[in-house]
C-alpha atoms as a PDB file:
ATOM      1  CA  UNK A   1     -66.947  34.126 -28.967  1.00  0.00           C
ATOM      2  CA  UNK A   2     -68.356  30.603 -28.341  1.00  0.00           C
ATOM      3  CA  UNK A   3     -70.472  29.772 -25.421  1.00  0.00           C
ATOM      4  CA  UNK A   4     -71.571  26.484 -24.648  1.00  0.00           C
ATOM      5  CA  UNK A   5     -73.644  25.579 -21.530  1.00  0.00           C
ATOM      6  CA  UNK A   6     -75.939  22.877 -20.682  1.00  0.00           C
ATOM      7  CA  UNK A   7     -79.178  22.672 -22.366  1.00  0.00           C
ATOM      8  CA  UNK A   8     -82.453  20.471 -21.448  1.00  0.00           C
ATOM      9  CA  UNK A   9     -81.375  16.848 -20.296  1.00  0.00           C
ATOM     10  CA  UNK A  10     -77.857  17.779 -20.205  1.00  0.00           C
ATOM     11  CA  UNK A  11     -77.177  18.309 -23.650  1.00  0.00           C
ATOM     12  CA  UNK A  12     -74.626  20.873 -24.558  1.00  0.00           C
ATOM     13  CA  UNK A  13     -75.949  23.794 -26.317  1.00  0.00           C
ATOM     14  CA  UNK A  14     -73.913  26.100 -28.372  1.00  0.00           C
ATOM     15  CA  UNK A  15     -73.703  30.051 -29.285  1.00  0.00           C
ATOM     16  CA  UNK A  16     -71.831  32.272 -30.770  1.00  0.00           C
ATOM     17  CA  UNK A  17     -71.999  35.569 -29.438  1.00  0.00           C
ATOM     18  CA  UNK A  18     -70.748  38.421 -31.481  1.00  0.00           C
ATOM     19  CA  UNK A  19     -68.961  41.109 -28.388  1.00  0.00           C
ATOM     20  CA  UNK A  20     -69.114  43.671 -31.236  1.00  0.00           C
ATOM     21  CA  UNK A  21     -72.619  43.955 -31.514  1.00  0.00           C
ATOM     22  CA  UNK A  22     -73.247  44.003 -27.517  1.00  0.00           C
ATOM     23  CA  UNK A  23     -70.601  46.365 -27.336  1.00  0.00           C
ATOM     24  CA  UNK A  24     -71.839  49.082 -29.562  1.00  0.00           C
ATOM     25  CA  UNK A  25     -75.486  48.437 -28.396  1.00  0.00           C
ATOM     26  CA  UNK A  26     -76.789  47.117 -31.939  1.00  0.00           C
ATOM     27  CA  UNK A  27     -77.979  43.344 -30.762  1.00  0.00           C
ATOM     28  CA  UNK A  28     -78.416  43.486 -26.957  1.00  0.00           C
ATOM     29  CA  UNK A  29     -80.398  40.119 -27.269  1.00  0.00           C
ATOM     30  CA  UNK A  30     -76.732  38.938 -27.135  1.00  0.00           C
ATOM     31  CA  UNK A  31     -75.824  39.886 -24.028  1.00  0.00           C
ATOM     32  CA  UNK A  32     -76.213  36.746 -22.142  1.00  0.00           C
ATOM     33  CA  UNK A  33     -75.235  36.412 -18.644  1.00  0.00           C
ATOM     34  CA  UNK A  34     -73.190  33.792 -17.938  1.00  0.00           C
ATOM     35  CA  UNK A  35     -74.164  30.404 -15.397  1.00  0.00           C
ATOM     36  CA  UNK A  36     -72.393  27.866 -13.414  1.00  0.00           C
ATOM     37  CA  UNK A  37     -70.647  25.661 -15.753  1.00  0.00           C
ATOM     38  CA  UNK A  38     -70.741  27.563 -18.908  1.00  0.00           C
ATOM     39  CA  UNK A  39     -68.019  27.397 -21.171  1.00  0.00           C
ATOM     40  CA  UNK A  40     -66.636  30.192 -22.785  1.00  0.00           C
ATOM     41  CA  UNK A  41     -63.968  29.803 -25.745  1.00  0.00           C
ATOM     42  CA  UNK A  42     -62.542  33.290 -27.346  1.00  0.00           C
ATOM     43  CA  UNK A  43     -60.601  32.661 -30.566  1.00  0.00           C
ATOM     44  CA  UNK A  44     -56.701  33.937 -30.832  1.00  0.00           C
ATOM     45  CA  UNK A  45     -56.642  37.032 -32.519  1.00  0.00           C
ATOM     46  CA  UNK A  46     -54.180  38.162 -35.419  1.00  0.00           C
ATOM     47  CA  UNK A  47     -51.620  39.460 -32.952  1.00  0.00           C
ATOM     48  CA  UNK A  48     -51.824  36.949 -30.706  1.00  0.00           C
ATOM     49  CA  UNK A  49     -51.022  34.643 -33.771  1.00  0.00           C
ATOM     50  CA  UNK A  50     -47.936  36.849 -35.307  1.00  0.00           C
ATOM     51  CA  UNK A  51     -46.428  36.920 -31.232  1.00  0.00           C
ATOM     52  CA  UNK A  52     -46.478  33.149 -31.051  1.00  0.00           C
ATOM     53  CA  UNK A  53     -44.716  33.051 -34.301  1.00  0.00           C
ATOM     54  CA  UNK A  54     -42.403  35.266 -33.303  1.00  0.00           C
ATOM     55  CA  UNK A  55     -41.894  33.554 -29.981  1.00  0.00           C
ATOM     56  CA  UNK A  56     -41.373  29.704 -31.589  1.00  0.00           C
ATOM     57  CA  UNK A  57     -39.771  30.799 -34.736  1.00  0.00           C
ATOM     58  CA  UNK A  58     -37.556  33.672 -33.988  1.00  0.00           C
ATOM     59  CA  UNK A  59     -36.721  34.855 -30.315  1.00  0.00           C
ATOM     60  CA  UNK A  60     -36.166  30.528 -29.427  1.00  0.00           C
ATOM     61  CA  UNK A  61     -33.779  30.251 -32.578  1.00  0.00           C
ATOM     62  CA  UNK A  62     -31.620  33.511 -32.377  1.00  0.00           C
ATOM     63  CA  UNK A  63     -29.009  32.803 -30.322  1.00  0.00           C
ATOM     64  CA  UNK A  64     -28.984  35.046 -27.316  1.00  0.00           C
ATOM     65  CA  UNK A  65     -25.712  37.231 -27.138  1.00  0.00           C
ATOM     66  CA  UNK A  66     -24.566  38.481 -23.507  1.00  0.00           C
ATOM     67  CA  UNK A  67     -23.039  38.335 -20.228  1.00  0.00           C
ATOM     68  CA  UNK A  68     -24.198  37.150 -16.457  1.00  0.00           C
ATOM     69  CA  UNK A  69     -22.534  38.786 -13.842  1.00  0.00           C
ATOM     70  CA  UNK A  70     -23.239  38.248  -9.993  1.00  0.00           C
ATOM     71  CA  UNK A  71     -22.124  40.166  -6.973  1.00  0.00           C
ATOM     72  CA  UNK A  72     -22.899  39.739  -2.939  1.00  0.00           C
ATOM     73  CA  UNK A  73     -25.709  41.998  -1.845  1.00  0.00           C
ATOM     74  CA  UNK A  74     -26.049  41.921   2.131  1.00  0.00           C
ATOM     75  CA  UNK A  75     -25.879  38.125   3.179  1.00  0.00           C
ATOM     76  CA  UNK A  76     -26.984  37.081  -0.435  1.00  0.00           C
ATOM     77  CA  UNK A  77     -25.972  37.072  -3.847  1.00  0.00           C
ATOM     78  CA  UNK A  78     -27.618  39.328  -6.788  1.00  0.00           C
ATOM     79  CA  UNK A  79     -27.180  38.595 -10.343  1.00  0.00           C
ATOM     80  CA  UNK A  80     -27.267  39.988 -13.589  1.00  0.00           C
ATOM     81  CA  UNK A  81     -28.039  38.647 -17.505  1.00  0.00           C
ATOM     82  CA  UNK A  82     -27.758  40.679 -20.070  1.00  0.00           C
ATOM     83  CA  UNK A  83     -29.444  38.071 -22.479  1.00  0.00           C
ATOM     84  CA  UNK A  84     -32.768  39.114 -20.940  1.00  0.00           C
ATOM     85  CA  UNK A  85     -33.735  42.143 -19.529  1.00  0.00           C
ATOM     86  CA  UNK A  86     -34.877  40.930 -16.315  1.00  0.00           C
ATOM     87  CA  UNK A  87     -33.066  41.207 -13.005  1.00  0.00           C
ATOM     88  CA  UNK A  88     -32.623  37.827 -11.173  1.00  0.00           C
ATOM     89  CA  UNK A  89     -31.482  36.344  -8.010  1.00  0.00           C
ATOM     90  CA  UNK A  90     -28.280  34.055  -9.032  1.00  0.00           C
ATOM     91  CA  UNK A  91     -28.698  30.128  -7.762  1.00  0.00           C
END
């Protein structure tokens, strides 16, 4: 991971900090505490990478093959879509 956090005068100062090593206990000098204003940036990971794919390339252009269905529960109206798997209040 990246952490950047103000340095003398302002500047920004930047370190990497590997989690890995302050994890298992092999470079504890690593294990900085974080301060007001300090920046932390934690790069995408493989998966992370392959769902996004998936998400943009696949699931958005396979067309989505189903029904909706709604029915009066008590004074309002429940409905059902098959195209997702997620139970939803009809509008």
């Amino acid at each position: 991971m990246l952490l950047i956090r103000r340095g003398p005068e302002n500047q920004a100062l930047a370190m990497m900090v590997n989690m890995e090593k302050v994890n298992d206990g092999t470079d504890l000098s690593q294990d900085v505490y974080l301060k007001p204003f300090d920046i932390v940036y934690v790069p995408k990971t493989a998966i992370t990478n392959a769902n996004l794919w998936i998400e943009q390339y696949l699931t958005r252009m396979v067309p989505r093959i189903g029904f909706t269905y709604a029915f009066p529960v008590g004074s309002g109206i429940m409905g059902v879509d098959t195209t997702s798997t997620i139970i939803t209040p009809a509008k």
